[in-house]
Every structure is written in structure tokens, then in C-alpha cells.
N, C-alpha and C. Protein backbone atom coordinates (compact mmCIF):
# COMPACT_ATOMS: atom_id res chain seq x y z
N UNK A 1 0.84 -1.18 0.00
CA UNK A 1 0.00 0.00 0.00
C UNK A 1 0.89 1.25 0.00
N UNK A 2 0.42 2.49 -0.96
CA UNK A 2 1.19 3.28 -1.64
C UNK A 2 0.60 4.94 -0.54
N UNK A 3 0.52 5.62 0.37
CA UNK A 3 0.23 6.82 0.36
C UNK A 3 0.59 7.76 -0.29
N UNK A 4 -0.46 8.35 -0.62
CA UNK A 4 -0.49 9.44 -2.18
C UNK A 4 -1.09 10.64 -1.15
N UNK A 5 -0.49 11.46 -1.16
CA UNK A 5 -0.89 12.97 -0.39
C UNK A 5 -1.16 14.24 -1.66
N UNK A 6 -1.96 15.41 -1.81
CA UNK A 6 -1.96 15.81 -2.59
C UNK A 6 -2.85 17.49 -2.14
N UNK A 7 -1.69 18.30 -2.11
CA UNK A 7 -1.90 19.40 -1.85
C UNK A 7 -2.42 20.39 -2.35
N UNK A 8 -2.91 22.21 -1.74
CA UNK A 8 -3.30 23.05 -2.79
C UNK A 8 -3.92 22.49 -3.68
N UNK A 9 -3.84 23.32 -5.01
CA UNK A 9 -5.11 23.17 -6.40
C UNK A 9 -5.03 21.57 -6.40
N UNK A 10 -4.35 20.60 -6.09
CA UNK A 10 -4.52 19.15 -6.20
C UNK A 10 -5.05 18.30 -5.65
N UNK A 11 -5.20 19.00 -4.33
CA UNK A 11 -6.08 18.44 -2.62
C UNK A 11 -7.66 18.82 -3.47
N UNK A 12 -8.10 19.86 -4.44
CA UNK A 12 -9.40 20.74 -4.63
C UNK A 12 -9.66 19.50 -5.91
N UNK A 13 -8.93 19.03 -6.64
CA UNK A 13 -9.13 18.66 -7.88
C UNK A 13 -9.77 17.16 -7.50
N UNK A 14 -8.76 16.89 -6.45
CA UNK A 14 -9.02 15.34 -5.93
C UNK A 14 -10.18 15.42 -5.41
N UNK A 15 -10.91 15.86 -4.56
CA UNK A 15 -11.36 15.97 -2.96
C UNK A 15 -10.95 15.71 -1.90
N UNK A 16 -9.79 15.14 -2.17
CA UNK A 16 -9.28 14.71 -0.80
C UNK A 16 -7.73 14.97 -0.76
N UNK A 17 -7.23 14.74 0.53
CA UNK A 17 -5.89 15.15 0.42
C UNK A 17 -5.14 14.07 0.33
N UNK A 18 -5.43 12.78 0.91
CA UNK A 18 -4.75 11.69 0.86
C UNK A 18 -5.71 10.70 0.28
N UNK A 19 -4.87 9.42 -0.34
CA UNK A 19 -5.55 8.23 -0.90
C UNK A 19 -4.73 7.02 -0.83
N UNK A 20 -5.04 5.92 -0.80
CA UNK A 20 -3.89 4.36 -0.35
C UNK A 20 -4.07 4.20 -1.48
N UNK A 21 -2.98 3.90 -2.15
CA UNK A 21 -3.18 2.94 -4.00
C UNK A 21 -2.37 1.12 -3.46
N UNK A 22 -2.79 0.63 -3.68
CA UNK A 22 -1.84 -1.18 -3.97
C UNK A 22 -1.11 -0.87 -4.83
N UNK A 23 0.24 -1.24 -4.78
CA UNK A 23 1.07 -1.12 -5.88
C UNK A 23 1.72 -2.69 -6.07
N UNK A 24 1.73 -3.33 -7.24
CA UNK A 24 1.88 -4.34 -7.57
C UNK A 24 3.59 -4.91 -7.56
N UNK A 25 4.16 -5.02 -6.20
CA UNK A 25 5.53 -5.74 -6.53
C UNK A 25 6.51 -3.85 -6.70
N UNK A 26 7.39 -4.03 -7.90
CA UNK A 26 8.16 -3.05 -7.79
C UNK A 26 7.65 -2.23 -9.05
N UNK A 27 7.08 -0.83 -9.00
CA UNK A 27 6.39 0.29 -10.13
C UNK A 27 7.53 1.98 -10.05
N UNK A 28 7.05 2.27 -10.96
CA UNK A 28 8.17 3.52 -10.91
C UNK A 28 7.34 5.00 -10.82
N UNK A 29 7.75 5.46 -10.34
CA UNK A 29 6.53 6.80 -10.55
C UNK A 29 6.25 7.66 -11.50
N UNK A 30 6.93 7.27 -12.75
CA UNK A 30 6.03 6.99 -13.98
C UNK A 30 4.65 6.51 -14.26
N UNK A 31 4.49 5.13 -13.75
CA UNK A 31 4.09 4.22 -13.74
C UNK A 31 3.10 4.64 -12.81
N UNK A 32 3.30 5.44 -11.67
CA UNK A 32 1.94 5.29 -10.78
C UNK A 32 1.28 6.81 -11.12
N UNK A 33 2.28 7.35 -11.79
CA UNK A 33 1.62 9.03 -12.39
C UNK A 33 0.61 8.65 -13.84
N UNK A 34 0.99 7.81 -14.31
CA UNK A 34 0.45 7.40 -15.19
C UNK A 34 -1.19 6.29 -15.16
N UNK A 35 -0.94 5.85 -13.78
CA UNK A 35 -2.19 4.86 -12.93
C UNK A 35 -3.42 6.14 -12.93
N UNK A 36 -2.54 7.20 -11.92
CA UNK A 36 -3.22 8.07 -11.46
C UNK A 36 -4.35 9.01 -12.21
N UNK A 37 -3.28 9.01 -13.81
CA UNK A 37 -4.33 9.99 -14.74
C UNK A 37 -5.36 9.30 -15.30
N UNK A 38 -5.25 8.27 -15.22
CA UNK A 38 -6.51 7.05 -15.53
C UNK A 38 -7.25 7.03 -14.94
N UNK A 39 -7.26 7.21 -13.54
CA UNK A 39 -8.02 7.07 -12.28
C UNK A 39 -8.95 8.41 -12.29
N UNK A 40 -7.62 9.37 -12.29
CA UNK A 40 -8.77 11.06 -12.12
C UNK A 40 -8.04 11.87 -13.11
N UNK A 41 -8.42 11.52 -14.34
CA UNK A 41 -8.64 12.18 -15.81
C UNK A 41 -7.48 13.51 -15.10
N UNK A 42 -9.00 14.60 -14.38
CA UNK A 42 -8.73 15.56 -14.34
C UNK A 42 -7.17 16.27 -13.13
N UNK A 43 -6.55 15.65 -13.45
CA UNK A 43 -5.34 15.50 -12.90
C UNK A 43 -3.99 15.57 -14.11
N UNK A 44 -4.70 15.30 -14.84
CA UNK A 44 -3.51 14.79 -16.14
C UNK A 44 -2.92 16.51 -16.63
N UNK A 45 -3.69 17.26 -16.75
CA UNK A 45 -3.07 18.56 -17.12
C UNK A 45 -1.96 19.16 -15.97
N UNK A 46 -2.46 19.00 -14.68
CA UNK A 46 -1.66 19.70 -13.58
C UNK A 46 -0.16 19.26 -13.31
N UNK A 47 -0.26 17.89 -13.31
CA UNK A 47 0.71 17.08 -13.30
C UNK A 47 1.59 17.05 -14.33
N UNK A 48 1.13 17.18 -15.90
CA UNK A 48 2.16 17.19 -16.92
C UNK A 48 2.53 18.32 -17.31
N UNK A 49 2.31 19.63 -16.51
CA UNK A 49 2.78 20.62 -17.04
C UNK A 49 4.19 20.94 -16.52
N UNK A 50 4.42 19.95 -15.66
CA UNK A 50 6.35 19.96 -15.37
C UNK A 50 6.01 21.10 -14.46
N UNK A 51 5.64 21.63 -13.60
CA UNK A 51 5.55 22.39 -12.55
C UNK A 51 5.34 21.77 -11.25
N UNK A 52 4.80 20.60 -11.12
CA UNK A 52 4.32 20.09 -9.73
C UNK A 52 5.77 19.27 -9.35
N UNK A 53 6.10 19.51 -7.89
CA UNK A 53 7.13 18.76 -7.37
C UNK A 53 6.63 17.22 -7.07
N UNK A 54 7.55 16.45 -7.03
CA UNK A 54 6.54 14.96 -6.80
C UNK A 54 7.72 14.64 -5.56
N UNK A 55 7.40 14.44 -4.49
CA UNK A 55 8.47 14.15 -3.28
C UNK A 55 7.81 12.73 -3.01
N UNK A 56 8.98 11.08 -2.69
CA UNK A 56 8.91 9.62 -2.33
C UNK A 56 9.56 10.03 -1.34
N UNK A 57 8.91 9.69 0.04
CA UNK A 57 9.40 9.62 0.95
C UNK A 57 10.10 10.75 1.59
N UNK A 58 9.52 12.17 1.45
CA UNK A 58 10.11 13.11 1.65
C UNK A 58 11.36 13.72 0.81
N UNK A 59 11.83 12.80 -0.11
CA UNK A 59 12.53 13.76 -1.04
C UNK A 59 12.13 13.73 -2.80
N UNK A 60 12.30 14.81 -3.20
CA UNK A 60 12.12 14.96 -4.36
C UNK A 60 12.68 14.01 -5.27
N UNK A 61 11.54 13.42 -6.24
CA UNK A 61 11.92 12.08 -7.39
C UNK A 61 11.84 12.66 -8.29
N UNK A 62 12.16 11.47 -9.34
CA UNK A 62 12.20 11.33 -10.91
C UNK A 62 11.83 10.47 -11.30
N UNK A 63 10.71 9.98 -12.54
CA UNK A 63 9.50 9.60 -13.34
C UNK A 63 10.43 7.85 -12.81
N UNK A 64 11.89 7.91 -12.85
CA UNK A 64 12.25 6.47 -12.84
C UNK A 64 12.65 5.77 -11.29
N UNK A 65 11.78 7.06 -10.34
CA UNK A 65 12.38 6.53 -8.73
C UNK A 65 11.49 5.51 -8.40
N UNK A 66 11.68 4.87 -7.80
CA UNK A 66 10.91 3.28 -7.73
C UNK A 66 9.63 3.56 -6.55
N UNK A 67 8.67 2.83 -6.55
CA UNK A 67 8.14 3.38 -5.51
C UNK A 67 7.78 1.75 -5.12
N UNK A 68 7.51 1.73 -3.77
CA UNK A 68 7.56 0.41 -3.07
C UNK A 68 6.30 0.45 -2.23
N UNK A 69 6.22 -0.86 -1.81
CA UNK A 69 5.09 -1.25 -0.87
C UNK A 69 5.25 -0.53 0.36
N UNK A 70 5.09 1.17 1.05
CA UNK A 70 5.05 1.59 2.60
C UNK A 70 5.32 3.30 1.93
N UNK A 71 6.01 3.14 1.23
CA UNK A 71 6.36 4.29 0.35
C UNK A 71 4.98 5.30 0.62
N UNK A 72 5.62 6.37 0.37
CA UNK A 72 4.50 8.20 1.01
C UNK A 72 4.87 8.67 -0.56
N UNK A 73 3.65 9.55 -1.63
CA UNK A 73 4.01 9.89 -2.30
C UNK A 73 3.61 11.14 -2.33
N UNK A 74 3.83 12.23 -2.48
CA UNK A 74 3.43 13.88 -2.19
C UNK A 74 3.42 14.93 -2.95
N UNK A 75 2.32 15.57 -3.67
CA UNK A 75 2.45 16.23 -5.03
C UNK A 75 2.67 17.44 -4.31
N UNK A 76 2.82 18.06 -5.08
CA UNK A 76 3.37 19.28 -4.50
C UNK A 76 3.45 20.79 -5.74
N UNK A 77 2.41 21.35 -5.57
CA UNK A 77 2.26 21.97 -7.01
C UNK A 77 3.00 23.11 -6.55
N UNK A 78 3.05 24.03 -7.16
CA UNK A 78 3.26 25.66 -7.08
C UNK A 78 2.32 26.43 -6.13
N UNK A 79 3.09 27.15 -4.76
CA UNK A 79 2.56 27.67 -3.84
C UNK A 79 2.53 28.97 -4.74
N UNK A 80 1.29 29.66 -4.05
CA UNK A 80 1.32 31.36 -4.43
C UNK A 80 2.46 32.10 -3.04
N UNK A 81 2.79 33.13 -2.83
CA UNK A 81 2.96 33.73 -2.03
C UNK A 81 4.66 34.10 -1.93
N UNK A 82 5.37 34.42 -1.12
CA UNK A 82 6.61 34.43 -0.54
C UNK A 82 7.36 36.08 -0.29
N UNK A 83 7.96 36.08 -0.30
CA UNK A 83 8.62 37.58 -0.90
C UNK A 83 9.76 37.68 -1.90
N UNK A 84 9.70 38.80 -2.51
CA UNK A 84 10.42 39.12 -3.59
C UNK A 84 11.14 39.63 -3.61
């Protein structure tokens, strides 16, 4: 079992902030970004516009980081705010 957390405009898109996925043996987060846009369509634009951070386990991945059975996965789009 996979925790998928999903913040800001992504927490609103989902309804929810978190979700458990089964992940079958060893998948890549390619592979579960790709589950995901199947699952909720409306996800597929936010995610492929190369702006959302994707953090496994608290650090920032890449489409080929493996994701495992206990594994935390955490989208992480573009905050508004900060100073300039």
C-alpha cells in the first residue's frame, strides 16, 4: 500500500488530500503518475505541465524513482505567495 498525499489546487481537484493505492511488486513513478491519470482524468493537465514537485518519501523524485510497498508519495504543485 502506496500513500499518495496531494496538496493546494490538487487536494481541490481530488477531494481529498490523501488516498492508499496497492502497488503491484516493484512500479516507478512513472508508472503510478500514469495509474493516477486514468483514475482522475482531471489530474492529467496539472501534473504534466512539469511544474508540480513529486516528493517519495520526503525527497524529491524522478518519473524512474521506484516506488515500493510503505512508500509516502506527495504532489506538491506551485505555492502562491513568498517575498520578492
Amino acid at each position: 500500500m502506496v500513500t499518495v498525499r496531494f496538496f493546494a489546487v490538487l487536494k481541490k481537484l481530488v477531494g481529498q488530500d490523501t488516498m492508499h493505492l496497492d502497488v503491484n511488486g516493484h512500479t516507478t513513478l512513472k508508472e503510478l503518475l500514469d495509474r493516477l491519470e486514468q483514475e482522475i482524468p482531471s489530474l492529467r493537465t496539472t501534473l504534466r505541465e512539469g511544474r508540480t514537485l513529486v516528493a517519495v518519501n520526503q525527497e524529491i523524485a524522478q518519473e524512474e524513482t521506484p516506488i515500493t510497498d510503505g512508500d509516502e508519495v506527495a504532489f506538491l504543485p506551485p505555492f502562491a505567495g513568498g517575498q520578492h
